[in-house]
N, C-alpha and C. Protein backbone atom coordinates (compact mmCIF):
# COMPACT_ATOMS: atom_id res chain seq x y z
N UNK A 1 39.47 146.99 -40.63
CA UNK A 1 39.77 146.09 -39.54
C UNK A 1 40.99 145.25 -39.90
N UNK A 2 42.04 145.31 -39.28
CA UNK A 2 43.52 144.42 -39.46
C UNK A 2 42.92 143.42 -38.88
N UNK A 3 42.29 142.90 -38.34
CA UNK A 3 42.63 141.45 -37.69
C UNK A 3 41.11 140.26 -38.61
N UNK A 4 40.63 141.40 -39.66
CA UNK A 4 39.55 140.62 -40.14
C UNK A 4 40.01 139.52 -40.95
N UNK A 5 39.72 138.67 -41.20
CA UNK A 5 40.58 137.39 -41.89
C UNK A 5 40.10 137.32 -43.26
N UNK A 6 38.95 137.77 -43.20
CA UNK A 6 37.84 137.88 -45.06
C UNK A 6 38.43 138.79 -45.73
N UNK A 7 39.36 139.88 -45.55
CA UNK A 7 40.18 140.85 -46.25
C UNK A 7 41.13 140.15 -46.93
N UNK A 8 41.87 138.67 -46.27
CA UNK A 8 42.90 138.21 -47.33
C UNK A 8 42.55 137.36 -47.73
N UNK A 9 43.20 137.03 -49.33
CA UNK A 9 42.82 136.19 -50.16
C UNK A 9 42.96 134.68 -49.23
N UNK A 10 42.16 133.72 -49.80
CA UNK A 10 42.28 132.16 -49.06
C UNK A 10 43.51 131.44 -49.84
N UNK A 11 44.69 130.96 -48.99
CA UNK A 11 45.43 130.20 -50.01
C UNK A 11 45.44 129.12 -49.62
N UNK A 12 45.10 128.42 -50.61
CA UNK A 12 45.06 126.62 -50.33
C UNK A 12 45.74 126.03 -49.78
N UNK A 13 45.56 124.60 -49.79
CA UNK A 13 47.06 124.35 -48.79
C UNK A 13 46.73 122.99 -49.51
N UNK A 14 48.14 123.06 -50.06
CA UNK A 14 48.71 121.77 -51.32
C UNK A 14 48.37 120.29 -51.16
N UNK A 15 48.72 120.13 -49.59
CA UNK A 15 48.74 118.75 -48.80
C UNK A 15 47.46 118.26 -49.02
N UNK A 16 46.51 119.04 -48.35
CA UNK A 16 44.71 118.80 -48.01
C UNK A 16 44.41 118.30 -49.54
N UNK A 17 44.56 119.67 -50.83
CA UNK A 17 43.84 119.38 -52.13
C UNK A 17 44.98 117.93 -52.81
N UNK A 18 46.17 117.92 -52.89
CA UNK A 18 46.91 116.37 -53.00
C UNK A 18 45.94 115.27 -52.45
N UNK A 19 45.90 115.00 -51.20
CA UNK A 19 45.25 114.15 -50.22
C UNK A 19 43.82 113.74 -50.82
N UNK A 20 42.90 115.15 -51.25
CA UNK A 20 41.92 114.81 -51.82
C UNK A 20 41.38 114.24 -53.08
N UNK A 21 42.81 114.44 -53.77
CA UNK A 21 42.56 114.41 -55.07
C UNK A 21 42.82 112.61 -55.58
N UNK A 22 44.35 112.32 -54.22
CA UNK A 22 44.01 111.22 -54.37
C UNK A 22 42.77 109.77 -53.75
N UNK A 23 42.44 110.19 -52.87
CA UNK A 23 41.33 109.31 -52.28
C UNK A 23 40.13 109.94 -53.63
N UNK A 24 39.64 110.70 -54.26
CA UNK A 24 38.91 110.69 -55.35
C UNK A 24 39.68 109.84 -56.64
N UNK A 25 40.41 109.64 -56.78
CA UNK A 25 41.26 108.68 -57.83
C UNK A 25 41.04 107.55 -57.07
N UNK A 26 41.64 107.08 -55.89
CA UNK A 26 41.51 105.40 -55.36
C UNK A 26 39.68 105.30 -55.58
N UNK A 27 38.94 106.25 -55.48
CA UNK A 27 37.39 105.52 -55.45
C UNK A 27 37.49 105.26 -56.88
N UNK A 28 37.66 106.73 -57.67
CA UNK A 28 37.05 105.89 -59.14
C UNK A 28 37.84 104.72 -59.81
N UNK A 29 39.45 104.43 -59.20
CA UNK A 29 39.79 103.46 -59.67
C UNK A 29 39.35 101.95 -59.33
N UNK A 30 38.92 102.19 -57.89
CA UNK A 30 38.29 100.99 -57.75
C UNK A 30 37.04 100.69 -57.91
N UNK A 31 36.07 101.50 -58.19
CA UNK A 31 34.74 101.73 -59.05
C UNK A 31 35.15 101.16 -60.36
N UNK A 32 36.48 101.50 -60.95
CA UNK A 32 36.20 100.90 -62.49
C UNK A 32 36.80 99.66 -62.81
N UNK A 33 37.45 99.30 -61.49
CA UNK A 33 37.88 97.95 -61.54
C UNK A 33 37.14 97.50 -61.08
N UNK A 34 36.06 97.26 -60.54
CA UNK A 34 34.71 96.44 -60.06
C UNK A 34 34.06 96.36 -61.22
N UNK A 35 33.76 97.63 -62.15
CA UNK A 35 32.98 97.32 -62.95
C UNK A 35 33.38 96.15 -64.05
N UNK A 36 34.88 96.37 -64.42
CA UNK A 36 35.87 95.97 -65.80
C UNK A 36 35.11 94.63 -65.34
N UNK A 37 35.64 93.91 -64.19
CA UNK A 37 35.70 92.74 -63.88
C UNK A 37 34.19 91.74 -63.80
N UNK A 38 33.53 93.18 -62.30
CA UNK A 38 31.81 92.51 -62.08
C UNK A 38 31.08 92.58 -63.50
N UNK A 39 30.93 93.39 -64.19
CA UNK A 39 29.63 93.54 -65.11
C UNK A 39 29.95 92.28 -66.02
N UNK A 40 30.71 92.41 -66.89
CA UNK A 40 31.09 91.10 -67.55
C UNK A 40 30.91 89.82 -67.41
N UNK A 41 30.84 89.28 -65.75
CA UNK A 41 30.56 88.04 -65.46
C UNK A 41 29.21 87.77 -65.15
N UNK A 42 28.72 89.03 -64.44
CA UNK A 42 27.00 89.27 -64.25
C UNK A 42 26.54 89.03 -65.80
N UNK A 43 27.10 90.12 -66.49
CA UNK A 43 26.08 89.39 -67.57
C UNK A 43 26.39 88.14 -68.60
N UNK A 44 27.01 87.51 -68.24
CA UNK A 44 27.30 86.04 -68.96
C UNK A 44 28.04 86.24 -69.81
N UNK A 45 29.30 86.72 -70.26
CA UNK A 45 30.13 86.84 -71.13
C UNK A 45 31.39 85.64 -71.19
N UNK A 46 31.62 85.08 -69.63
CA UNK A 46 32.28 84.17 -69.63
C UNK A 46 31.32 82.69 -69.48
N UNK A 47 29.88 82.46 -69.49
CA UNK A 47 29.34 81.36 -69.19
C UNK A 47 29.98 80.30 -70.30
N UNK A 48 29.66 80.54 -71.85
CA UNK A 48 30.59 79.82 -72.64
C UNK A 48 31.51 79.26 -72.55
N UNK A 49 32.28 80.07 -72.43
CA UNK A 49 33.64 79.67 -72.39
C UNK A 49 34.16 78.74 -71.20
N UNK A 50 33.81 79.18 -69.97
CA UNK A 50 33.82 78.46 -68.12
C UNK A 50 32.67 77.86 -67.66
N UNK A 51 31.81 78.27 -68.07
CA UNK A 51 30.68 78.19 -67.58
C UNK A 51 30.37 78.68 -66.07
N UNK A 52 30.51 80.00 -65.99
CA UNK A 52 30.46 80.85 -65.02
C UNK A 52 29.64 81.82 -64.90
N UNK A 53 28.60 81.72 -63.97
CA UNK A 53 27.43 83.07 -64.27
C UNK A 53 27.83 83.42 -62.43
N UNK A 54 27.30 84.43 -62.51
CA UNK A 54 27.35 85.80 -61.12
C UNK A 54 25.78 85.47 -60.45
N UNK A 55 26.11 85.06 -59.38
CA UNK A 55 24.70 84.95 -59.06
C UNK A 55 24.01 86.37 -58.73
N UNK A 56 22.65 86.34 -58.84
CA UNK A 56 22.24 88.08 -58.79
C UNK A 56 22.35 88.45 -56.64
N UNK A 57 22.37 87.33 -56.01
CA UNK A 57 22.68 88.23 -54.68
C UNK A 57 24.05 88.48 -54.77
N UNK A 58 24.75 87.59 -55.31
CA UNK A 58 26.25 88.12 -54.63
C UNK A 58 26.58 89.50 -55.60
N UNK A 59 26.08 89.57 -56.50
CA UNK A 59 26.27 90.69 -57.80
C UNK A 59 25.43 91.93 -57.02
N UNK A 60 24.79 91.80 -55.95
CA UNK A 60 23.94 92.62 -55.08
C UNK A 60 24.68 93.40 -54.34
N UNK A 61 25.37 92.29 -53.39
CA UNK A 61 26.32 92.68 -52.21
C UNK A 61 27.52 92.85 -52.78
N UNK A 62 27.87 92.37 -53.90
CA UNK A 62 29.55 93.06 -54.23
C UNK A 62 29.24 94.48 -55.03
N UNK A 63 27.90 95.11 -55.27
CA UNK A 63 27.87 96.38 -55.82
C UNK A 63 27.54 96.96 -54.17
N UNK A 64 27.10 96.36 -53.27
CA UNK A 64 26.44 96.75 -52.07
C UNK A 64 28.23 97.40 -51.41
N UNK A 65 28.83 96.18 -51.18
CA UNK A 65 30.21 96.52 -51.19
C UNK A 65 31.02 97.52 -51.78
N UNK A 66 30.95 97.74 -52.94
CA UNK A 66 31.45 99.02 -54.00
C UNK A 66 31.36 100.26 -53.23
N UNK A 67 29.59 100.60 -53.13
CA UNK A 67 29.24 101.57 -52.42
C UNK A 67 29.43 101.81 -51.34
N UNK A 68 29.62 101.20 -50.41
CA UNK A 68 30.29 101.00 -48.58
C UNK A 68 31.43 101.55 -49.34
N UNK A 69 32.87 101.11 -49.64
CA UNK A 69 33.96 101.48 -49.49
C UNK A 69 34.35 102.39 -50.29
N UNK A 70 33.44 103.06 -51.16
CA UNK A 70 33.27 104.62 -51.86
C UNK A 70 32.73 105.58 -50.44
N UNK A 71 31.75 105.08 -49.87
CA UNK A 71 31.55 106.35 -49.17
C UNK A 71 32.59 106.21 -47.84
N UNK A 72 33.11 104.68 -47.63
CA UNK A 72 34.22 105.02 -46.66
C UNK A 72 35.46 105.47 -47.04
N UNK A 73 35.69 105.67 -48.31
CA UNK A 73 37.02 106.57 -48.70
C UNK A 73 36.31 107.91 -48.63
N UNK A 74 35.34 108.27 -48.81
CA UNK A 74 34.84 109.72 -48.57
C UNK A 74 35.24 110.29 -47.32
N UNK A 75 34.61 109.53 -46.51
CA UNK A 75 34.47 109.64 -44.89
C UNK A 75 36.45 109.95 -44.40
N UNK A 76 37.23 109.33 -44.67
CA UNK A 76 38.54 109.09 -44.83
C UNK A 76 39.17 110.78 -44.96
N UNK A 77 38.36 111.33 -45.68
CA UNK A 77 38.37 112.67 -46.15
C UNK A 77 38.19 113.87 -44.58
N UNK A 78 37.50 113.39 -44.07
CA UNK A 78 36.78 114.18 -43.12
C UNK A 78 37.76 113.83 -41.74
N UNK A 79 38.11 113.00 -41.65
CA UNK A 79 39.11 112.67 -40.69
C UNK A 79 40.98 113.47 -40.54
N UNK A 80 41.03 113.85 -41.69
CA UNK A 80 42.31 114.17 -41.97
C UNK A 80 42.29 115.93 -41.19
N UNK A 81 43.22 115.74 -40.86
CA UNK A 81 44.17 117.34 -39.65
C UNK A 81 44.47 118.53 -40.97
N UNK A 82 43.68 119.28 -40.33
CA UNK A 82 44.11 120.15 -41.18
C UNK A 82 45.65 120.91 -40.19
């Protein structure tokens, strides 16, 4: 069959896997800049010194937050023209 499309190899297309590769880099970079910053103050590393503790709701909703704008860079994914 000439017009079957499963006979030729699939070739990628540069733009789409680029595109994806970076919205998977912006999540984990901002995943590990939440962490560098949040975990440290959650767990009292600066109370000494400032006297600064993380209260446990807002340490709730700013991981609550993390996760929202990880799966909305996902979603970000699904929108794009092939």
């Amino acid at each position: 069959m000439p017009g079957n499309c499963l006979s030729r190899p699939v070739q990628p297309d540069r733009g789409i896997i680029r595109r994806d590769f970076f919205r998977v880099r912006e999540s984990l970079y901002g995943a590990f800049v939440y962490n560098i910053i949040g975990v440290p103050i959650a767990a009292g590393v600066l109370f000494p010194a400032f006297h600064l503790l993380l209260n446990p709701m807002i340490a709730a909703a700013a991981m609550s937050f993390s996760s929202v704008s990880v799966i909305a860079n996902a979603l970000r994914l699904r929108s794009a023209r092939l």
